[in-house]
Protein backbone atom coordinates (compact mmCIF):
# COMPACT_ATOMS: atom_id res chain seq x y z
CA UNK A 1 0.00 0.00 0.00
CA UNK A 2 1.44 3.40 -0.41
CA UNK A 3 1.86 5.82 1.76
CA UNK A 4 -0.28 9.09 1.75
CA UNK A 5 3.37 11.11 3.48
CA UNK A 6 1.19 14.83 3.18
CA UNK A 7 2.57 15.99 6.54
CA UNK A 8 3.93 13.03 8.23
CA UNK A 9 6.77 13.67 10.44
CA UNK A 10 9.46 11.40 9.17
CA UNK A 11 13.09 11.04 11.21
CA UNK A 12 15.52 9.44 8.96
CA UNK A 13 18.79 8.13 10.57
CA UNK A 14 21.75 8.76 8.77
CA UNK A 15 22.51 11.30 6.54
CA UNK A 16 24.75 9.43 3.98
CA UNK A 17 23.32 8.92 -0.04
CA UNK A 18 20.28 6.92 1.15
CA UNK A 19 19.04 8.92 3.76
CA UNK A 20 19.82 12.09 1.32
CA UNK A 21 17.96 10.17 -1.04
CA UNK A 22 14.68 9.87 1.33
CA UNK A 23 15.20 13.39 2.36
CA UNK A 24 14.74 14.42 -1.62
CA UNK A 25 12.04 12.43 -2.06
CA UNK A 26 10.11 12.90 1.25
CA UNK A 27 10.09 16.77 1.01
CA UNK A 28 8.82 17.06 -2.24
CA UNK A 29 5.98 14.22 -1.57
CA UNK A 30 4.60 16.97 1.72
CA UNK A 31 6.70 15.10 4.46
CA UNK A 32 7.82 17.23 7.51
CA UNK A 33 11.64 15.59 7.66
CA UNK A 34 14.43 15.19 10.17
CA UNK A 35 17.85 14.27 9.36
CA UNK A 36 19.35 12.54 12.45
CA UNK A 37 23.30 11.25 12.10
CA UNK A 38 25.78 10.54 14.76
CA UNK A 39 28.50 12.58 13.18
CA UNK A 40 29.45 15.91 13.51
CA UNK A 41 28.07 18.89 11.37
CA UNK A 42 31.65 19.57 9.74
CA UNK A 43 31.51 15.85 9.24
CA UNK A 44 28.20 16.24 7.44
CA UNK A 45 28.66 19.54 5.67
CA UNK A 46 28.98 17.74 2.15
CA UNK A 47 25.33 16.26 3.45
CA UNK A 48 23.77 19.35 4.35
CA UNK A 49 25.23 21.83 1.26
CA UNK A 50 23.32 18.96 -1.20
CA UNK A 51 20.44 18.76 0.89
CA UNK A 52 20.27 23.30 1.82
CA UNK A 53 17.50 23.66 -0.81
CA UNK A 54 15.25 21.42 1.30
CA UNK A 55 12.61 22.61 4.12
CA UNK A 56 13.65 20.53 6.18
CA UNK A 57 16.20 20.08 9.95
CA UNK A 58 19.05 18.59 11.25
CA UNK A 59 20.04 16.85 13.98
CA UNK A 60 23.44 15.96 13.92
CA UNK A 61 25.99 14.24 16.60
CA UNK A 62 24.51 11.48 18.39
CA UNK A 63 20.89 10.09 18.47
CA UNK A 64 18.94 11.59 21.08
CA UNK A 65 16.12 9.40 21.81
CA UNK A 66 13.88 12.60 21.85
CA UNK A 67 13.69 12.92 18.31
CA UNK A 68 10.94 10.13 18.54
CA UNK A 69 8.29 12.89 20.42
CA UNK A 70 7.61 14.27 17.18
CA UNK A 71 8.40 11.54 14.62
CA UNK A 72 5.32 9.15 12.93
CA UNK A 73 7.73 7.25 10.86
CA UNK A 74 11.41 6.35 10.95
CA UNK A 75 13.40 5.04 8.06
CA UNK A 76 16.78 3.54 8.71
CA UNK A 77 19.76 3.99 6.88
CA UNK A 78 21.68 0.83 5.94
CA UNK A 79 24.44 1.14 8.31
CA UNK A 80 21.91 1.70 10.81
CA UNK A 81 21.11 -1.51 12.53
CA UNK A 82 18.15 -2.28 14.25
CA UNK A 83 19.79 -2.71 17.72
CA UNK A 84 20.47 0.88 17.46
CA UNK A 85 19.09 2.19 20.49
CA UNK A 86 17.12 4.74 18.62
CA UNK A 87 15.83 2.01 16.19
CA UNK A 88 15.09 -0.36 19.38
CA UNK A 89 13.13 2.61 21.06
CA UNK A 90 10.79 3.51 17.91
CA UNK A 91 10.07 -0.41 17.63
CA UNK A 92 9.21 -0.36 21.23
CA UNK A 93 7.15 2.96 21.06
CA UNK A 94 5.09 0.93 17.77
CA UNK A 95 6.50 3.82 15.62
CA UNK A 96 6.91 1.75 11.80
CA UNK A 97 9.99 1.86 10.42
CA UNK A 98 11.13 1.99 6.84
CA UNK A 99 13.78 2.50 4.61
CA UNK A 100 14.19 3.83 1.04
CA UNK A 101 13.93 0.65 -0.76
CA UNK A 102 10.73 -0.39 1.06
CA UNK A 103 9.29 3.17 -0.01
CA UNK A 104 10.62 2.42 -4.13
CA UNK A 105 8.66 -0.76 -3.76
CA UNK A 106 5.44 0.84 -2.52
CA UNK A 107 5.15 3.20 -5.36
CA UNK A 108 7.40 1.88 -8.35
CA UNK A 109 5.18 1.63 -11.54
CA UNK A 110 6.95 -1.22 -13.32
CA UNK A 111 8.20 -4.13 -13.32
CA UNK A 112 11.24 -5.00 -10.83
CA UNK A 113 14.05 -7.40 -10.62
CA UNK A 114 16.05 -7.59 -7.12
CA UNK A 115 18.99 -9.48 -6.82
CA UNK A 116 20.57 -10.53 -3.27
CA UNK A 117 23.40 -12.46 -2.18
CA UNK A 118 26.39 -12.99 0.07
CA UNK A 119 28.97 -12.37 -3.16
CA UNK A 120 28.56 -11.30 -6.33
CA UNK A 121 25.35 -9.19 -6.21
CA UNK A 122 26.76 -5.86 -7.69
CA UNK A 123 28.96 -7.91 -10.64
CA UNK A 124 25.76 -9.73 -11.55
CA UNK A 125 22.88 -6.52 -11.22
CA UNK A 126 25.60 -4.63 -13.36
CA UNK A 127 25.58 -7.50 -15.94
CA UNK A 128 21.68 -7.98 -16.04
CA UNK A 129 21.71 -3.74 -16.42
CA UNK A 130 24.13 -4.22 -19.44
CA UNK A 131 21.53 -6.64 -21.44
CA UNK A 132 18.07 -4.58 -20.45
CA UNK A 133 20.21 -1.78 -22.51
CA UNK A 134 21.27 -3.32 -25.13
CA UNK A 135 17.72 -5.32 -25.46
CA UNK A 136 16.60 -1.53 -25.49
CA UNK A 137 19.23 -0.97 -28.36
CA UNK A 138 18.20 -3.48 -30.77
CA UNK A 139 14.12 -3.20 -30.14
CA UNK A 140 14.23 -0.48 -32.23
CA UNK A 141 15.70 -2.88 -35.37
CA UNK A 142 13.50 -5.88 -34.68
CA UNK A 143 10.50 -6.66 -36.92
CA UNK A 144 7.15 -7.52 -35.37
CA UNK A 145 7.41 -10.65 -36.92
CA UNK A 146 10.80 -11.11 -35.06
CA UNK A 147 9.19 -10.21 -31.77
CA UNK A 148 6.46 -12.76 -32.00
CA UNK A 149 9.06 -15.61 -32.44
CA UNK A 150 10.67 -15.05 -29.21
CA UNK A 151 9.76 -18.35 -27.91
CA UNK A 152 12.15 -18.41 -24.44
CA UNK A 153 9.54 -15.15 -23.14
CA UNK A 154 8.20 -16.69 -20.16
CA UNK A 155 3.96 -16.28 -20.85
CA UNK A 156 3.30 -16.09 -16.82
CA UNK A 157 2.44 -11.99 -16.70
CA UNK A 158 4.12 -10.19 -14.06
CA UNK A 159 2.18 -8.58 -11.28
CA UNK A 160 2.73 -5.27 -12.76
CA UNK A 161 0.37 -5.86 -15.61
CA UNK A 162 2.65 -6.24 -18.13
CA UNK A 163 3.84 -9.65 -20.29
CA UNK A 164 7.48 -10.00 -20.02
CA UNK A 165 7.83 -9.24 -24.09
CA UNK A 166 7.44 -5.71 -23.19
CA UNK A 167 10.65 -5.46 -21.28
CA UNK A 168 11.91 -5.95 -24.83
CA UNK A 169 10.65 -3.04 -26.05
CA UNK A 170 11.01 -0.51 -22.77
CA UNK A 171 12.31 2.76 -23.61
CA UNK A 172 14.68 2.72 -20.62
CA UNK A 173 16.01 0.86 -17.85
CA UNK A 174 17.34 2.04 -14.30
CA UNK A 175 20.04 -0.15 -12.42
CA UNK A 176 20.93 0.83 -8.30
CA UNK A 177 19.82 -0.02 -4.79
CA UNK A 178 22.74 -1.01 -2.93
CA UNK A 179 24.86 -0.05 -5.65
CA UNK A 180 24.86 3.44 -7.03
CA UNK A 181 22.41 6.05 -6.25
CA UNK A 182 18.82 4.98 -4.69
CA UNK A 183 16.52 4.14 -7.01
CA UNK A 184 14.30 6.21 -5.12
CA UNK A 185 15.70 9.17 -6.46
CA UNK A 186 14.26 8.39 -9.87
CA UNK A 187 10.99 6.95 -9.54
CA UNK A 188 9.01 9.61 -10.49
CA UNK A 189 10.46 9.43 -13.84
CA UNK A 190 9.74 5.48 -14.43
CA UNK A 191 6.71 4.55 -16.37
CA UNK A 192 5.10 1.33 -16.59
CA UNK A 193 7.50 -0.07 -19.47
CA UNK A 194 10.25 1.23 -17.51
CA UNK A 195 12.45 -1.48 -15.47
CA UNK A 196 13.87 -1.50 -12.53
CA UNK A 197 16.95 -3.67 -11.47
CA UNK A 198 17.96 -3.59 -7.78
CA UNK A 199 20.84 -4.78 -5.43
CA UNK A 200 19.26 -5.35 -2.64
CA UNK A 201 21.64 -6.19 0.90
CA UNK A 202 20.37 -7.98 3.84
CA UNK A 203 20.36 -4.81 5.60
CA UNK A 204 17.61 -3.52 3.72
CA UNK A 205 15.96 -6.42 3.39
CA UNK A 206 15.56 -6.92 7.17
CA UNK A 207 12.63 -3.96 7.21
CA UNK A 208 10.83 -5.23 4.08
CA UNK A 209 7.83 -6.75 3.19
CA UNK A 210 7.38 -6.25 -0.67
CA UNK A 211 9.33 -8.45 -3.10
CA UNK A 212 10.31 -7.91 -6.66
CA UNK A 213 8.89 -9.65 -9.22
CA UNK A 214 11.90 -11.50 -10.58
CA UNK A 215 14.16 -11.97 -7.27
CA UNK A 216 17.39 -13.51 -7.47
CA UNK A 217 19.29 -15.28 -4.19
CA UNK A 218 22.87 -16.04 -5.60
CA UNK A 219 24.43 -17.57 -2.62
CA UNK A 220 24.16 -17.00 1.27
CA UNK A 221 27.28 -17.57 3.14
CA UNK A 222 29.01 -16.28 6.41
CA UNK A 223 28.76 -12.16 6.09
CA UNK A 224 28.03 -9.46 8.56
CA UNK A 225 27.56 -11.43 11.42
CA UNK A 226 29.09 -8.78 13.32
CA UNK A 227 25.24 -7.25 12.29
CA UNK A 228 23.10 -10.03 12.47
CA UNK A 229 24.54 -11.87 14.97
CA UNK A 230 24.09 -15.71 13.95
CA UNK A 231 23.72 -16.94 10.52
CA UNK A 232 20.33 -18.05 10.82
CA UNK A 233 19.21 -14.53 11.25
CA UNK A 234 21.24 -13.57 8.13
CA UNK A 235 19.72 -16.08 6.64
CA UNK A 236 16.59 -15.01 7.41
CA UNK A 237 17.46 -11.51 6.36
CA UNK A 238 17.75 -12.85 3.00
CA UNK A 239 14.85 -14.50 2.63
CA UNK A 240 13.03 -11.96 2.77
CA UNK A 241 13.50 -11.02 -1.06
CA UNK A 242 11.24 -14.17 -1.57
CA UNK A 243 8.63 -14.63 0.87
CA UNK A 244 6.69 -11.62 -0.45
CA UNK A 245 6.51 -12.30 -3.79
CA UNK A 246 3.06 -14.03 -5.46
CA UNK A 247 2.46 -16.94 -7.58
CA UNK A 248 2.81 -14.47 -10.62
CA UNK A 249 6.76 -13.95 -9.50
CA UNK A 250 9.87 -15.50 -10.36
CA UNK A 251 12.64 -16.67 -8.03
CA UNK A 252 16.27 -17.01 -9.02
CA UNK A 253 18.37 -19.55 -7.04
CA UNK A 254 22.11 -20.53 -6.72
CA UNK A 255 21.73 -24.66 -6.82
CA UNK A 256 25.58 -25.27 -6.47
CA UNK A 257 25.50 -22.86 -3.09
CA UNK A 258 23.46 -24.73 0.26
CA UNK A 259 22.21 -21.65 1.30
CA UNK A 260 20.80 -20.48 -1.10
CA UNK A 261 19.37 -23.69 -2.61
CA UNK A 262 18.18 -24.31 0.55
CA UNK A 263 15.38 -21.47 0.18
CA UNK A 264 13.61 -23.06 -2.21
CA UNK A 265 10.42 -23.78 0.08
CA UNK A 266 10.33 -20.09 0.04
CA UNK A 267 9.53 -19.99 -3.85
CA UNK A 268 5.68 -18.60 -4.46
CA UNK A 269 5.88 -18.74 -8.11
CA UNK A 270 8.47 -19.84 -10.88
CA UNK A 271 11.78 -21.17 -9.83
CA UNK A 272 14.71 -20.63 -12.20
CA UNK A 273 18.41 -21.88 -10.97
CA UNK A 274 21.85 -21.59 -12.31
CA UNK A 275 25.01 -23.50 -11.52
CA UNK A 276 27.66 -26.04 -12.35
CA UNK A 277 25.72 -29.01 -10.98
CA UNK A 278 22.99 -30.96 -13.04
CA UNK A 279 19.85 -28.96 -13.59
CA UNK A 280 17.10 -30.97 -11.96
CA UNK A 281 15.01 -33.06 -14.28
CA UNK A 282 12.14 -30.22 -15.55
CA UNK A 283 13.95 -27.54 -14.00
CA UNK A 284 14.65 -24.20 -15.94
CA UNK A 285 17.39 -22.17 -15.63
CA UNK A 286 21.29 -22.14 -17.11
CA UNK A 287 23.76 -24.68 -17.10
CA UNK A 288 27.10 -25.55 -18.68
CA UNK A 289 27.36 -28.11 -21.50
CA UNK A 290 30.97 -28.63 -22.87
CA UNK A 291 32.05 -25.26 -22.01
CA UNK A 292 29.08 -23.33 -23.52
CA UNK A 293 26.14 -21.68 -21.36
CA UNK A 294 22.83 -22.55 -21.73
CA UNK A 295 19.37 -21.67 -20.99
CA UNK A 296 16.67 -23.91 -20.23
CA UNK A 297 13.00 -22.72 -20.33
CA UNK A 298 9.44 -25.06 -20.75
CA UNK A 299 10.37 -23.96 -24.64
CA UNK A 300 13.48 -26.09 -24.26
CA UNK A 301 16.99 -24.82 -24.91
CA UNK A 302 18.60 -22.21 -26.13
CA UNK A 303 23.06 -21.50 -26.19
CA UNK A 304 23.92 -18.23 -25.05
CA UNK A 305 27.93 -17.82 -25.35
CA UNK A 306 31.34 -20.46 -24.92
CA UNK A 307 32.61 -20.05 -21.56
CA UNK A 308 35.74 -19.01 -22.72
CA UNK A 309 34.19 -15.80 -23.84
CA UNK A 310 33.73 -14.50 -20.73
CA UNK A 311 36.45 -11.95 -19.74
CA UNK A 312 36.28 -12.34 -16.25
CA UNK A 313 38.53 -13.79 -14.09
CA UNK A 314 37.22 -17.05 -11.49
CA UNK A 315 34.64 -19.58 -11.46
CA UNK A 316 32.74 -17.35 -9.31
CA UNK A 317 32.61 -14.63 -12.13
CA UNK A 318 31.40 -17.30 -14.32
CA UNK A 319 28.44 -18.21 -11.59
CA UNK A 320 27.63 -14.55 -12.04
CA UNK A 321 27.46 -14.63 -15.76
CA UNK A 322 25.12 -17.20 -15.35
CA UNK A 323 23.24 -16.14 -13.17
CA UNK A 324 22.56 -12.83 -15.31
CA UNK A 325 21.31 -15.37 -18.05
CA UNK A 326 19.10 -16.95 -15.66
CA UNK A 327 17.45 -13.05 -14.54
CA UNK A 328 17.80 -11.75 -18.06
CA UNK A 329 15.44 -14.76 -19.56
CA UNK A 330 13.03 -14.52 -16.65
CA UNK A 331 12.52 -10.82 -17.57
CA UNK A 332 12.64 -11.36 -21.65
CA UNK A 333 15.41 -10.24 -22.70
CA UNK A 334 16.32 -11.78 -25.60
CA UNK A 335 19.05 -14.00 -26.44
CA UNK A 336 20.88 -11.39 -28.34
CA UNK A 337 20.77 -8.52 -26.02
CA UNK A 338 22.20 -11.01 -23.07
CA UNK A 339 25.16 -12.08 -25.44
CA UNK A 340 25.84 -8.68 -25.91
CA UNK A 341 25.60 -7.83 -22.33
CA UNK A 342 27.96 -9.98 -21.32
CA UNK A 343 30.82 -9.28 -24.30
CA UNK A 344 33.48 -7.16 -24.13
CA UNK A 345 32.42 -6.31 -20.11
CA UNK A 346 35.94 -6.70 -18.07
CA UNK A 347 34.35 -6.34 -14.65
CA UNK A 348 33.15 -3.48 -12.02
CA UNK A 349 36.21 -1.49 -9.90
CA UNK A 350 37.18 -3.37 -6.91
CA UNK A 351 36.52 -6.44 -7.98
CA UNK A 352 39.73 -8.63 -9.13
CA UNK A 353 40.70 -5.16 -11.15
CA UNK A 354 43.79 -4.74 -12.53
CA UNK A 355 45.94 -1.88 -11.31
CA UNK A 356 49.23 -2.47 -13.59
CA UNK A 357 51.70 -4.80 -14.05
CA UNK A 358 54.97 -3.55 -12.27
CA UNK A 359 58.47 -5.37 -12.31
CA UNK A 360 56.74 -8.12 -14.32
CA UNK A 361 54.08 -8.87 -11.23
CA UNK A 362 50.64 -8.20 -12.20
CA UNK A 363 48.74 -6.20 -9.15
CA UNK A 364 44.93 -6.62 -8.65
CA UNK A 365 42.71 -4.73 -6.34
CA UNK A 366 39.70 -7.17 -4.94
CA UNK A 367 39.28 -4.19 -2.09
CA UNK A 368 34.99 -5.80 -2.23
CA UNK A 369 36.37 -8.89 -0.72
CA UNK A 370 35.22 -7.83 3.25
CA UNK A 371 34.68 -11.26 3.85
CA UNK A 372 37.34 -14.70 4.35
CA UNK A 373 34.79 -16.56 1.81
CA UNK A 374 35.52 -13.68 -0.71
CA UNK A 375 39.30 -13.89 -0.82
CA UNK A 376 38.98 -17.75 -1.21
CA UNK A 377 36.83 -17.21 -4.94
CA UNK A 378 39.69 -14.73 -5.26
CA UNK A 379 42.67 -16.77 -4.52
CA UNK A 380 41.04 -19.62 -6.79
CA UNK A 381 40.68 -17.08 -9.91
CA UNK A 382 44.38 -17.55 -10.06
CA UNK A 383 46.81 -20.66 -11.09
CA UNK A 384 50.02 -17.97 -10.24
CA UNK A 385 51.94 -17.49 -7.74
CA UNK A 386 50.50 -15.43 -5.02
CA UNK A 387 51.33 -12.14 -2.85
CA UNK A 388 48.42 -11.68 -0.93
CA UNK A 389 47.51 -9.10 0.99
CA UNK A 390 44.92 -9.54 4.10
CA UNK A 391 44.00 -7.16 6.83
CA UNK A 392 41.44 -4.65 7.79
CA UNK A 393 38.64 -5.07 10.39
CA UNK A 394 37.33 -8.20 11.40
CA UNK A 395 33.14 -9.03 11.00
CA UNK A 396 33.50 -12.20 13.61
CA UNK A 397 33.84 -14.04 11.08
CA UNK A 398 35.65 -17.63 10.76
CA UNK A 399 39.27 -17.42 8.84
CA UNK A 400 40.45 -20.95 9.36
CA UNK A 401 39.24 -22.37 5.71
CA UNK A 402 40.87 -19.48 4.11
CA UNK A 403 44.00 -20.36 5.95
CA UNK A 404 44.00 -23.70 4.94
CA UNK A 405 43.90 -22.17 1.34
CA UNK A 406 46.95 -19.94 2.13
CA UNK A 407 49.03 -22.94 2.71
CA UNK A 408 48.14 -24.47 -0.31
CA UNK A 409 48.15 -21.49 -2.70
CA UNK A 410 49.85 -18.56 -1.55
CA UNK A 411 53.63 -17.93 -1.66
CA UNK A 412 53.83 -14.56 0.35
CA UNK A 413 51.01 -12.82 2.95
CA UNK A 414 51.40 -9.42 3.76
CA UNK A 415 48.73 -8.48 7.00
CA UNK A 416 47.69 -4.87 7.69
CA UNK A 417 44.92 -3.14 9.92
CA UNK A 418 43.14 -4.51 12.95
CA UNK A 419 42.27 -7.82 12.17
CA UNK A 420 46.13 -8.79 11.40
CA UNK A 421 46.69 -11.05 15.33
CA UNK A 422 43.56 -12.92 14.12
CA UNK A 423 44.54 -13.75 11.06
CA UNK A 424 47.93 -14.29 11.97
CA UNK A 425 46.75 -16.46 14.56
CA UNK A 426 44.76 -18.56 12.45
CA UNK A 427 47.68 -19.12 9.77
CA UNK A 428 49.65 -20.00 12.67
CA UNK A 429 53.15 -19.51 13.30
CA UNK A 430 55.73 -19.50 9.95
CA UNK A 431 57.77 -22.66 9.95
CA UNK A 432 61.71 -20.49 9.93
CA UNK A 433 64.50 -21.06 7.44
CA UNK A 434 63.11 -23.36 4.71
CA UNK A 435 62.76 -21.22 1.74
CA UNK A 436 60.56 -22.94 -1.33
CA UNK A 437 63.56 -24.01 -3.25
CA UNK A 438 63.86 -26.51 -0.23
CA UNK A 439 60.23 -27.82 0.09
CA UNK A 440 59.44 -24.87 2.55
CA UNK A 441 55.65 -24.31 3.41
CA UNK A 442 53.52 -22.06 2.51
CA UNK A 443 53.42 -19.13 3.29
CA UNK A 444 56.95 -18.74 2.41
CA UNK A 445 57.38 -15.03 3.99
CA UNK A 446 54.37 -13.38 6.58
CA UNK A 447 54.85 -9.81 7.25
CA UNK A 448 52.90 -7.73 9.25
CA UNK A 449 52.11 -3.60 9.36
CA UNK A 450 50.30 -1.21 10.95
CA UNK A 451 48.86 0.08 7.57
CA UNK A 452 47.75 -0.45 3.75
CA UNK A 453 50.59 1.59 2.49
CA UNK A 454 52.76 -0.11 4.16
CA UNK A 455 51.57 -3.52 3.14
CA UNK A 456 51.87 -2.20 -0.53
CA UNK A 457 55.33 -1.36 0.01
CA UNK A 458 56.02 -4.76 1.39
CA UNK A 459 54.40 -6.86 -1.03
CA UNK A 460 56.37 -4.80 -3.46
CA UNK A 461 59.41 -6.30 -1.91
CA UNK A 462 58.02 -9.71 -1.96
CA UNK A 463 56.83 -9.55 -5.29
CA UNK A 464 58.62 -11.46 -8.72
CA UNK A 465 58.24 -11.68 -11.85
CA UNK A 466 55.30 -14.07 -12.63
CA UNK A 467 53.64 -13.31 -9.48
CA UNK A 468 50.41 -11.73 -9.11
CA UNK A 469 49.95 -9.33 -5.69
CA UNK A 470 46.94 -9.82 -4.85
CA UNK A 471 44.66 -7.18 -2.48
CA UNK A 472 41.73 -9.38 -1.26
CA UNK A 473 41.78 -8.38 2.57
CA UNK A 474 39.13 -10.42 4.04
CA UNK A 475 38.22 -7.98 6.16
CA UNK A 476 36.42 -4.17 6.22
CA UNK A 477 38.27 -1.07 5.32
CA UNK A 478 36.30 1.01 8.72
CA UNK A 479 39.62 0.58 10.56
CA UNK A 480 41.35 2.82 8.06
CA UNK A 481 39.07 4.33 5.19
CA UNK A 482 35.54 5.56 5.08
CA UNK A 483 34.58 2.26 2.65
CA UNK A 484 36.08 -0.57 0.22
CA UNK A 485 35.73 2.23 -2.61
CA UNK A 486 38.21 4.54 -0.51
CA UNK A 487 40.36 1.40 0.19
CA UNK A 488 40.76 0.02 -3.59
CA UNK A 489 40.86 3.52 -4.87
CA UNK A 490 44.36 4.55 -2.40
CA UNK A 491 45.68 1.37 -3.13
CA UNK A 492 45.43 1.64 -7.62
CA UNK A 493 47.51 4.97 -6.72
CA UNK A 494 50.18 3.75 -4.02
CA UNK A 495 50.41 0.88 -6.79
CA UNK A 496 50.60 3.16 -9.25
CA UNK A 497 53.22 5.51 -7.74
CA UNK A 498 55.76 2.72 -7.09
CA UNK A 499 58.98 2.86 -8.99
């Protein structure tokens, strides 16, 4: 249902893109707004220059739990947690909270794909954005006749109104959510043959009750437990995405990944999967047949590219590619547009980028991976020899698999920021004087300092020719940079400086 927000009093906590984004949109819908962060107003100057043309207050420094007297709604930020004493206080007053992807679902006008997952979400929503343009591109040059023979269009209509076939055909498409700006900032420009893809994390999900219509879970493994506490509630978090959706719907699953595949009782409507592992008998969805994708509908099958097309890096890039296929033919798109989609794209920044080759080492940034599970895909995307460097904050989360994976793959580990005695003390102490030309173990060298730049500098010491150095941390940047971004962007120019 939407909201009628003609003089509500909304409190929004934090002042970052997505609360400037509900400020924005709040104001000009008749809301009476309050901006509430914990930082300082020189911290939030940027914030309040963007926002000065609003009618609307600040309260900036801490969260005063007074702000509630005169607040009907509150809508949480994404770094805001709901244990936040503020958050815990309007619960227990019974004042509803929201957040600005819970308001874009109440009011968007056409037809939405959201895409969840532990890993992989923003690769995979920037792929699926890449074919809804280019299926925009080529509408234009396909016959009527052409249309009509588009056999893989699912024929179940969406709950939007609107057959699938017309994604083919919409003048424009909109891609953000967790990644870029808030969708909300632009939904009084969609129309119905408009579509909306989303990236959706598990904070957001936590406050909503409105699914997309084609939701995709791409795997659910140990993340921000430092958030949610256990995995079941993370879990739970993410399951979210499906349990509002209607028999009209379709649900995208990892099958190769438990916890995803596991949600499957969850599934209201169609079920579409993608993975290495057989596709199960009458299932639909993409799957790899001597090194060549393909996509299985009740229409049968259909090839979409060779494998070896892809230019990413990592049998967890190529999970992504396929499960962009998978959300791509749910939605229509044709064949065509998703080949071209998917060619010629090298990847999104931060994610196994390369930096340069320096000294004959090739040096990638992977500053996304926050997580131990993340720098294991990473470490597996290469056959080289390895100069890894881990650090940053710990999430609680376990390390002992990935250093089981360090002694088999990595040559050199170079540990920086706070979580550096805890993964030191899961990779256990270096076994002294046998160097790999006699049988040493892995890692040959550990090294260990106080700070990124100073882990650059040492893996530049450590590096040789042949070797790829490797920034995968494992852990968050919040011990030393505002976010990953800030983190991958100072390391491509500390890489880039050296000499």
């Amino acid at each position: 249902m939407k909201t009628n927000w003609q003089g509500k009093r909304v409190l929004i906590i934090g002042g970052a893109r997505q609360g400037q984004a509900l400020a924005r949109w709040l104001t000009r819908h008749g809301a009476r707004v309050t901006v509430n962060d914990r930082q300082s107003s020189e911290a939030m100057r940027a914030a309040q220059a963007a926002l000065s043309d609003l009618p609307m207050t600040w309260a900036l420094g801490g969260h005063p739990l007074e702000l509630l007297d005169s607040a009907d709604v509150v809508c949480l930020s994404g770094g805001v947690p709901l244990a936040n004493p503020i958050a815990a206080e309007a619960l227990k007053r019974g004042i509803p909270l929201t957040n600005d992807t819970q308001i874009f679902m109440e009011i968007v006008p056409c037809p939405t794909i959201g895409i969840t997952g532990s890993a992989g979400k923003t690769t995979t929503t920037t792929l699926v954005g890449r074919m809804a343009r280019k299926a925009k591109d080529e509408s234009g040059k396909m016959k009527d006749e052409e249309r009509a023979d588009l056999s893989f269009i699912p024929s179940t209509p969406l709950r939007a109104g609107l057959h699938p076939s017309s994604f083919i055909s919409h003048p424009s498409s909109f891609v953000g959510g967790n990644i870029g700006d808030p969708l909300l900032n632009y939904v009084d420009d969609m129309q119905p043959d408009t579509l909306a893809i989303l990236e959706i994390s598990s904070f957001q999900l936590e406050q909503m009750t409105i699914s997309a219509n084609i939701a995709a879970v791409l795997n659910v493994t140990p993340n921000h437990l430092d958030r949610h506490g256990t995995m079941a509630a993370y879990t739970a978090a993410k399951a979210r995405i499906l349990q509002f959706q209607t028999g009209q719907d379709t649900a995208i699953l990892g099958r190769d990944d438990p916890g995803a595949w596991n949600l499957r009782a969850e599934v209201r409507g169609r079920l579409y999967s993608f993975g290495f592992s057989p596709m199960p008998a009458g299932g639909q969805g993409t799957f790899v047949r001597q090194g060549v994708i393909y996509l299985r509908t009740k229409d049968g099958e259909t090839a979409v590219l060779d494998e070896a097309d892809i230019q990413l890096r990592g049998n967890h890039n190529r999970l992504n590619v396929q499960a962009a296929c998978a959300i791509a033919c749910a939605a229509g798109i044709p064949v065509a547009a998703i080949q071209a989609g998917i060619q010629d794209f090298h990847g999104v920044a931060h994610r196994l980028e390369l930096v340069r080759e320096w000294n004959g080492a090739r040096w990638y940034n992977d500053s996304i991976a926050t997580t131990p599970e993340r720098t294991l895909a990473a470490i597996r995307a290469f056959d080289e020899p390895i100069v890894l460097l881990l650090g940053g904050r710990d999430k609680d989360l376990p390390w002992e698999e990935l250093a089981a994976l360090v002694h088999e793959r990595v040559d050199h580990v170079v540990l920086f920021g706070e979580a550096a005695e805890k993964i030191n003390a899961a990779l256990g102490a270096p076994v002294p004087g046998q160097p790999p030309q006699y049988g040493g173990k892995r890692p040959y060298t550990l090294a260990r300092c106080s700070s990124l730049k100073e882990a650059v500098q040492a893996a530049a010491y450590a590096a040789e020719p042949g070797d790829v150095v490797l920034l995968s941390p494992g852990g968050t940047s919040f011990d030393e940079f505002r976010d990953f971004e800030e983190r991958g962007e100072v390391f491509r120019t500390w890489v880039s400086e050296l000499s």
